[in-house]
Protein backbone atom coordinates (compact mmCIF):
# COMPACT_ATOMS: atom_id res chain seq x y z
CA UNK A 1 120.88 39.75 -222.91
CA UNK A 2 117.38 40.47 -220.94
CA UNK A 3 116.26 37.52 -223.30
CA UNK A 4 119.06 35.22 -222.58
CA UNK A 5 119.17 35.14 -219.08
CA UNK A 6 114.80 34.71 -218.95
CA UNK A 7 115.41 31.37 -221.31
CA UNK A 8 118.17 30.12 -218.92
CA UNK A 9 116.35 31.03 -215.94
CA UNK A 10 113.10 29.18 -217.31
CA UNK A 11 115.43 26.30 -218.22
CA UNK A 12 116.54 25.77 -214.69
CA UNK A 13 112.67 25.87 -213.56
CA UNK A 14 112.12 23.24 -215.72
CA UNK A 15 114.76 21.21 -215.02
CA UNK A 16 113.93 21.42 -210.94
CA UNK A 17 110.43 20.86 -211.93
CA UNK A 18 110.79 17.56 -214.44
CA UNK A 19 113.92 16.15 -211.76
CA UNK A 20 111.40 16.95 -208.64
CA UNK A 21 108.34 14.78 -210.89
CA UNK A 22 110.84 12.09 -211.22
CA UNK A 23 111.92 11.41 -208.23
CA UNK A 24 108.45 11.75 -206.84
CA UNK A 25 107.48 9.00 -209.90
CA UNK A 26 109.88 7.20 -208.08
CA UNK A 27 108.84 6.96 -204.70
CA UNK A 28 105.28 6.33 -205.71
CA UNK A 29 106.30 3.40 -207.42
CA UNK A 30 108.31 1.99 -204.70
CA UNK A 31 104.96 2.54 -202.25
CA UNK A 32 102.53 1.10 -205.01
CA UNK A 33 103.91 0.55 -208.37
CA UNK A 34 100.23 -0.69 -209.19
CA UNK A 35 98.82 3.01 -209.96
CA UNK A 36 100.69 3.29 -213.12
CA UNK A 37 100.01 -0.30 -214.24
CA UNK A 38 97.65 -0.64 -217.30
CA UNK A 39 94.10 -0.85 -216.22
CA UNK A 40 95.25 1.98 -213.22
CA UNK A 41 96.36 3.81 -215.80
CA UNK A 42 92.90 5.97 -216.94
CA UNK A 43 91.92 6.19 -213.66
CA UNK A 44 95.34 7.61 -212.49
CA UNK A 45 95.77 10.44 -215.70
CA UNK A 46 92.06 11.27 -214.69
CA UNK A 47 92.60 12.37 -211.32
CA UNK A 48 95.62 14.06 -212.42
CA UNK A 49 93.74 15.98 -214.68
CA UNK A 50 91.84 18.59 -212.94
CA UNK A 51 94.84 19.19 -210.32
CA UNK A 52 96.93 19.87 -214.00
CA UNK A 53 94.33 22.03 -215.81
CA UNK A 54 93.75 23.74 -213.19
CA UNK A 55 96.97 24.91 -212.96
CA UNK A 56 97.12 25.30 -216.39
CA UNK A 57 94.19 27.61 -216.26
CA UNK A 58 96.44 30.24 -213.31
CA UNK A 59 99.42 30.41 -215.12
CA UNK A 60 98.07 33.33 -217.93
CA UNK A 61 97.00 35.61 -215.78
CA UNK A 62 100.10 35.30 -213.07
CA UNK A 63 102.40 35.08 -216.20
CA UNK A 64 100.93 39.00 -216.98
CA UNK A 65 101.84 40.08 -213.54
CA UNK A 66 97.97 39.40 -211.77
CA UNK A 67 96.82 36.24 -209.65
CA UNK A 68 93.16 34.83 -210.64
CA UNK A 69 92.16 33.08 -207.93
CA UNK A 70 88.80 32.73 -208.84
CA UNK A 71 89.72 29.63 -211.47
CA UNK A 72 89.01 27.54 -208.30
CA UNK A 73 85.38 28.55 -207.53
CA UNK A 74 85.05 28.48 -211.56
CA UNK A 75 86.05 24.83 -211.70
CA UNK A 76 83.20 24.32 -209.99
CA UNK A 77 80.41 26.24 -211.22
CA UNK A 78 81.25 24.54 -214.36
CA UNK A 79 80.69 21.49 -212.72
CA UNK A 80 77.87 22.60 -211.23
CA UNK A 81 75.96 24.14 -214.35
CA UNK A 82 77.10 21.13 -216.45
CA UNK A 83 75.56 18.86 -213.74
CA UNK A 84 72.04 20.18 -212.51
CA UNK A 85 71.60 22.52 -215.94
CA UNK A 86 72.81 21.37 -218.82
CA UNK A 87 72.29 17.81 -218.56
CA UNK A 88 68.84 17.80 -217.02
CA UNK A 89 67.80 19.20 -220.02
CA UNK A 90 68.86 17.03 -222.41
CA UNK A 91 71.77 19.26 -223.61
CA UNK A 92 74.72 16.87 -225.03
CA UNK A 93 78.89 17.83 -225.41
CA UNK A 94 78.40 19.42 -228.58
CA UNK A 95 76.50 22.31 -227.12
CA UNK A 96 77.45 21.90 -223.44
CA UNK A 97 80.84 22.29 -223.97
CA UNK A 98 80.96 25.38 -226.19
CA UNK A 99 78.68 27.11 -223.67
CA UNK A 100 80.76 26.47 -220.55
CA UNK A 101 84.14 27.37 -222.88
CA UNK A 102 82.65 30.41 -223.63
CA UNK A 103 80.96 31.05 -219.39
CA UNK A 104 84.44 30.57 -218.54
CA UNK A 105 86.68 32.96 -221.08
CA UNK A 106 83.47 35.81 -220.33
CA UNK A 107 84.35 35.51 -216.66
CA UNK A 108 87.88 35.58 -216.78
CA UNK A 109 87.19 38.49 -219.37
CA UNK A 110 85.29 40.36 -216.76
CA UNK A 111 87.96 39.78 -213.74
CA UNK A 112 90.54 41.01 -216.38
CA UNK A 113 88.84 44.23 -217.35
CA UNK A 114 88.27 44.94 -214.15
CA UNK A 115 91.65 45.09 -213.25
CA UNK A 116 93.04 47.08 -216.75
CA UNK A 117 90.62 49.34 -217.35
CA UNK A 118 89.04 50.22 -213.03
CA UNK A 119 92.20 49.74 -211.91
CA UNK A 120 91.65 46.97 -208.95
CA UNK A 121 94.48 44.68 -207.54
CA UNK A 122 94.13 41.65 -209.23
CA UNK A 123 94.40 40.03 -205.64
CA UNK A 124 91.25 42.07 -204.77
CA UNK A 125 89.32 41.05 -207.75
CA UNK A 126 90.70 37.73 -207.60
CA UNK A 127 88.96 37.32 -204.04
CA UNK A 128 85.50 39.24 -205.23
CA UNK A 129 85.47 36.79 -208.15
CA UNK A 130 86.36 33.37 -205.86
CA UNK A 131 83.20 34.61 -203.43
CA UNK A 132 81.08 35.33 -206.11
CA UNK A 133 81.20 32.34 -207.96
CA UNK A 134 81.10 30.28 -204.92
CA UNK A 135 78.35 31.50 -203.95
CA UNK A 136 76.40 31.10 -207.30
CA UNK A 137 77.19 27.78 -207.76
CA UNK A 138 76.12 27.31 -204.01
CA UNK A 139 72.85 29.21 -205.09
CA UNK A 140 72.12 26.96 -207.99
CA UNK A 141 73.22 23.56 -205.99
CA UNK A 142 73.91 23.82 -202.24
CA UNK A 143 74.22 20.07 -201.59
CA UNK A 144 76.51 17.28 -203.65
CA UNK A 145 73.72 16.06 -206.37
CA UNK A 146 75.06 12.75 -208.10
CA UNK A 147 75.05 13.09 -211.89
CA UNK A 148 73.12 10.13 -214.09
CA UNK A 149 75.03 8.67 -216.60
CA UNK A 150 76.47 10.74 -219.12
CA UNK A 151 78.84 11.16 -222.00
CA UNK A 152 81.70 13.35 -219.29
CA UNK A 153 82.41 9.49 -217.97
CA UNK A 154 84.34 9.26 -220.80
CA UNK A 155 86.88 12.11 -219.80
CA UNK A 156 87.41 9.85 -216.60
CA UNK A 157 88.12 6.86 -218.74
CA UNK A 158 88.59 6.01 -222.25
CA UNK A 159 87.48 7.97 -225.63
CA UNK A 160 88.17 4.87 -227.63
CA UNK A 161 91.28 3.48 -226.56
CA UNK A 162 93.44 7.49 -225.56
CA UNK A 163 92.10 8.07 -221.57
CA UNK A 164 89.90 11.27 -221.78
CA UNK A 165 92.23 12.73 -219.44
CA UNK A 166 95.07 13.19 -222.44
CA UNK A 167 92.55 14.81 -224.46
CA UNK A 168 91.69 17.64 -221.32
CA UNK A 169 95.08 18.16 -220.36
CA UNK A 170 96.24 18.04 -223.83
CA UNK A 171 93.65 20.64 -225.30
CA UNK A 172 94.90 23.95 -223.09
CA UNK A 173 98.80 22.81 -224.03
CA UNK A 174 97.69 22.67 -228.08
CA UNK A 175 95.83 26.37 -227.33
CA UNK A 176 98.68 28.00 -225.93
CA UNK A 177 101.52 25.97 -228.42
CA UNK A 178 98.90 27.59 -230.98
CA UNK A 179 99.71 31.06 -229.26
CA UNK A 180 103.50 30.40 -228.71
CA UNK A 181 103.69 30.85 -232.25
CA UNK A 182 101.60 34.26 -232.33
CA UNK A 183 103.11 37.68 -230.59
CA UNK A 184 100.60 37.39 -227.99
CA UNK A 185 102.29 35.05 -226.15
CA UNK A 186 105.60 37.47 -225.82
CA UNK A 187 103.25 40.30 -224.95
CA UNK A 188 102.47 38.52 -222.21
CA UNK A 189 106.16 38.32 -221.11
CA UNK A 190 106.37 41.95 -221.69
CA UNK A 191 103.38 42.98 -219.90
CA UNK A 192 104.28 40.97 -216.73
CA UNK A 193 107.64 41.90 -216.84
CA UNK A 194 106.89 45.88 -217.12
CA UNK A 195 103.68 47.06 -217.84
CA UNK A 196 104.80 50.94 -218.43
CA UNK A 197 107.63 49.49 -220.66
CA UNK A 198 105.36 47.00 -222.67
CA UNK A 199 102.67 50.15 -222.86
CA UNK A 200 105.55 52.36 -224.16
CA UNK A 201 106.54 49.53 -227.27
CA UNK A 202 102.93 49.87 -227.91
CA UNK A 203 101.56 46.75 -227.14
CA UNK A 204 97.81 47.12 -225.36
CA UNK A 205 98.16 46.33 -221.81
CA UNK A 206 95.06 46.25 -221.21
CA UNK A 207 93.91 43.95 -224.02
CA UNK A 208 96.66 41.84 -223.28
CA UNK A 209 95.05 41.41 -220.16
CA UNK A 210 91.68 40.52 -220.31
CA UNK A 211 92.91 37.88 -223.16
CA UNK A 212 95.17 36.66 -220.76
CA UNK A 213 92.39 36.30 -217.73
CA UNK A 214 89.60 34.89 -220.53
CA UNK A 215 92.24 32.12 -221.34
CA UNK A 216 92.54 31.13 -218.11
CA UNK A 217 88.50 31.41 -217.82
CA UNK A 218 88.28 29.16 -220.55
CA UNK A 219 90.74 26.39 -219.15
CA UNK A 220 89.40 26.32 -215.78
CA UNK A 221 85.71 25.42 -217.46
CA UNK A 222 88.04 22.77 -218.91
CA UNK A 223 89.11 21.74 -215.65
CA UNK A 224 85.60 21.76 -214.42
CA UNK A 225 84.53 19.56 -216.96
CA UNK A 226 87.40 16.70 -216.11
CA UNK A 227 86.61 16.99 -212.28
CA UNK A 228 82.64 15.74 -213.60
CA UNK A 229 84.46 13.34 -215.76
CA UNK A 230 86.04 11.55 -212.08
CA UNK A 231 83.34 12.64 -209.55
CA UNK A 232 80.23 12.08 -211.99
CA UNK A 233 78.35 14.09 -210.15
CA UNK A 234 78.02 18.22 -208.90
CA UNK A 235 79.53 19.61 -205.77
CA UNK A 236 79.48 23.50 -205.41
CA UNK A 237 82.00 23.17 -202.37
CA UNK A 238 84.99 21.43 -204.00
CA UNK A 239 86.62 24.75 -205.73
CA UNK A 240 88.19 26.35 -203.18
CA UNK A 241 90.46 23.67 -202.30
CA UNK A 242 91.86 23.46 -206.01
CA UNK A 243 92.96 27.60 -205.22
CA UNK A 244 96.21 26.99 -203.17
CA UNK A 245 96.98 24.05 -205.08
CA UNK A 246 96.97 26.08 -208.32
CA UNK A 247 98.84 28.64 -206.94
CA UNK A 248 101.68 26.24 -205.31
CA UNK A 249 101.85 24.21 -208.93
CA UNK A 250 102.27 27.35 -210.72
CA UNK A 251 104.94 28.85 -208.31
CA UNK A 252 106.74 25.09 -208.54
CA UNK A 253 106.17 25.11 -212.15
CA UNK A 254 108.85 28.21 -212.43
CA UNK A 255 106.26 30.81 -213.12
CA UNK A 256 106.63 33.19 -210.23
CA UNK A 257 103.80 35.60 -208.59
CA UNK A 258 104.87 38.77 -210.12
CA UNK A 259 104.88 37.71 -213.65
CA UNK A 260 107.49 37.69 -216.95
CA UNK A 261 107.96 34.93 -217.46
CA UNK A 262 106.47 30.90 -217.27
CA UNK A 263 103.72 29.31 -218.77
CA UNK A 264 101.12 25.98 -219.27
CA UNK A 265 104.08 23.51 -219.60
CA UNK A 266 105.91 24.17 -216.29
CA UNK A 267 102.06 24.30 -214.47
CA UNK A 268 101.85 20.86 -215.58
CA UNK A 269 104.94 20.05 -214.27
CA UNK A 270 104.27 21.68 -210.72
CA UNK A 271 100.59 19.96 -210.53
CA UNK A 272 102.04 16.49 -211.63
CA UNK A 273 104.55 16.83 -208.39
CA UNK A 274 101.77 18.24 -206.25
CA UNK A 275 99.90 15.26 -207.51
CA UNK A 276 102.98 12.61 -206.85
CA UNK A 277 102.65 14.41 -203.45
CA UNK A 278 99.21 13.82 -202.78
CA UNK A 279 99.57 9.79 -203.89
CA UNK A 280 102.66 9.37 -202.25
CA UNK A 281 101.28 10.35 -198.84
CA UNK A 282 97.98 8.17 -199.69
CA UNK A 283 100.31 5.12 -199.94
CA UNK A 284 102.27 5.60 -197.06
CA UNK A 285 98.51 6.14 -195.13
CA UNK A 286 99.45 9.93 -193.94
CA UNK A 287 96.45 11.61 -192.24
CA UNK A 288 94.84 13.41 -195.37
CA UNK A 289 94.65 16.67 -193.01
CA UNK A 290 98.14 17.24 -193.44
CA UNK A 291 98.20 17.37 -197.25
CA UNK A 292 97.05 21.68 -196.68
CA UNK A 293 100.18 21.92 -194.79
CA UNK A 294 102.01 19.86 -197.70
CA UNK A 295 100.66 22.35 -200.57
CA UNK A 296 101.57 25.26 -198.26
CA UNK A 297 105.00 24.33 -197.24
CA UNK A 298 105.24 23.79 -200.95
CA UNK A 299 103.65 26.94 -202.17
CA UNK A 300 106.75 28.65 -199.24
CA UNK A 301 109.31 26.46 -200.85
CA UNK A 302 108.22 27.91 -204.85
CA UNK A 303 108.20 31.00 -203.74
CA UNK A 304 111.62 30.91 -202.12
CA UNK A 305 112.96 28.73 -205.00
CA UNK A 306 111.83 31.49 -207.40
CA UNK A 307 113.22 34.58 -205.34
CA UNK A 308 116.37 32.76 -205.35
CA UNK A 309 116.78 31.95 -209.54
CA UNK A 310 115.62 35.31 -210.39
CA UNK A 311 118.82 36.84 -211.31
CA UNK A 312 119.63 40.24 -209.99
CA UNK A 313 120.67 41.84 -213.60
CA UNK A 314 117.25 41.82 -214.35
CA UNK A 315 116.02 43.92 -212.13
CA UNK A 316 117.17 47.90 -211.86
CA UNK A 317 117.98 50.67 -214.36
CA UNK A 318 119.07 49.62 -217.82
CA UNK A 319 122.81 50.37 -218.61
């Protein structure tokens, strides 16, 4: 029953999700129908990309019941490594990528063990880790630094003729359709839904965890390597303002703060909207300082959305 009323309750996120991207699709093409058009097209995905990955890269950890907020500063240390690091010293994708795949799952490792095995609010950690790694990448590149030419341009336009910015959103939607298919992926359910419980069935909470937090480590290097793909060049500043939009996606997406249920599909939904949002207020020529008080009368709205759908059964003493 438990099961029955998650999948219907996930269906109806969805659905409010996908309807709320259409009609958004909509309206942007009435304003400017010419962002969509063919040579746009590239361009468009690849500033979609880093808003969706990003997203992407939140939704394990608030999916077990925690909040990573440091994806945001790790976007950008990424980018910031990648730029004044890697390539300066000749290092191509075949090497730079694995290492900043494997910086970002360590991290998100770390945050995650902190909070299973010390025992830290994953809000607290989440906060330690976003002022941390802000302030390393600010460390190893205080000002913008524009990149020379490299192969990430491809990622903000064409790897033969597929946009690069399929392949990065497409690559952390393959990883966890890879997991679906694995128990890991209903661990996480179970875990976010109630820890003691899940603990009690025997699954390892804490393991579950840390896997959950490194996934989301490794996406957001993923992100950080699409935002270099648009920017071409390092900014150690930028990553704080993808926090709140990953946050509000997520919560739009149908995976509420509290965990049990969610997931990488309905992110990408809730970042494509925020993204509509963004283009649709660029079109009309809306002051760009009021698109913080768009993501966080959307993030309010989620949230409220969520509370609402969550059916009451679900919570209180079995029968």
């Amino acid at each position: 029953m438990r099961d029955r009323a998650l999948a219907l309750l996930q269906t109806r996120s969805f659905m409010f999700a996908a309807i709320l991207a259409v009609a958004l699709f909509v309206a942007n093409l009435i304003v400017q129908a010419s962002f969509v058009s063919g040579s746009a097209l590239p361009e468009t995905l690849a500033d979609l990309a880093p808003f969706a990955i990003i997203a992407m890269a939140t939704a394990p950890s608030v999916v077990t019941g925690g909040l990573d907020l440091s994806v945001g500063p790790l976007l950008s240390l990424t980018n910031v490594i990648l730029v004044a690091v890697l390539i300066p010293h000749g290092l191509g994708g075949a090497v730079s990528v694995p290492i900043l795949l494997a910086m970002g799952a360590a991290i998100g490792a770390a945050s995650g063990a902190l909070i299973a095995y010390v025992r830290l609010p994953a809000i607290i950690v989440g906060l330690c880790g976003l002022f941390v790694l802000t302030g390393v990448a600010q460390e190893i590149l205080l000002t913008p630094e524009q990149s020379p030419g490299n192969w990430t341009a491809h990622l903000g336009g064409k790897v033969g003729p597929i946009p690069g910015a399929l392949i990065t959103m497409a690559v952390p939607l393959l990883v966890w359709l890879g997991l679906r298919r694995t128990p890991f992926v209903r661990a996480m359910f179970s875990v976010g839904g109630d820890a003691p419980t899940a603990f009690a069935t025997g699954i390892n909470v804490p393991a579950v965890r840390i896997a959950a937090y490194a996934l989301g480590g490794m996406f957001a290097a993923i992100a950080g390597l699409a935002l270099t793909g648009i920017i071409r060049s390092a900014d150690s500043s930028l990553g704080l303002q993808y926090t709140l939009i990953a946050i509000a996606a997520v919560s739009l997406g149908g995976t509420p703060v509290g965990g049990g249920r969610g997931g990488l599909v309905g992110a990408l939904l809730g970042a494509t909207c925020i993204f509509l949002i963004q283009n649709l207020l660029s079109g009309l020529e809306v002051s760009a300082q009021w698109l913080d008080v768009v993501y966080g009368c959307v993030l309010i709205g989620a949230v409220i959305l969520s509370s609402q759908l969550r059916p009451r059964r679900l919570v209180g003493p079995a029968r």
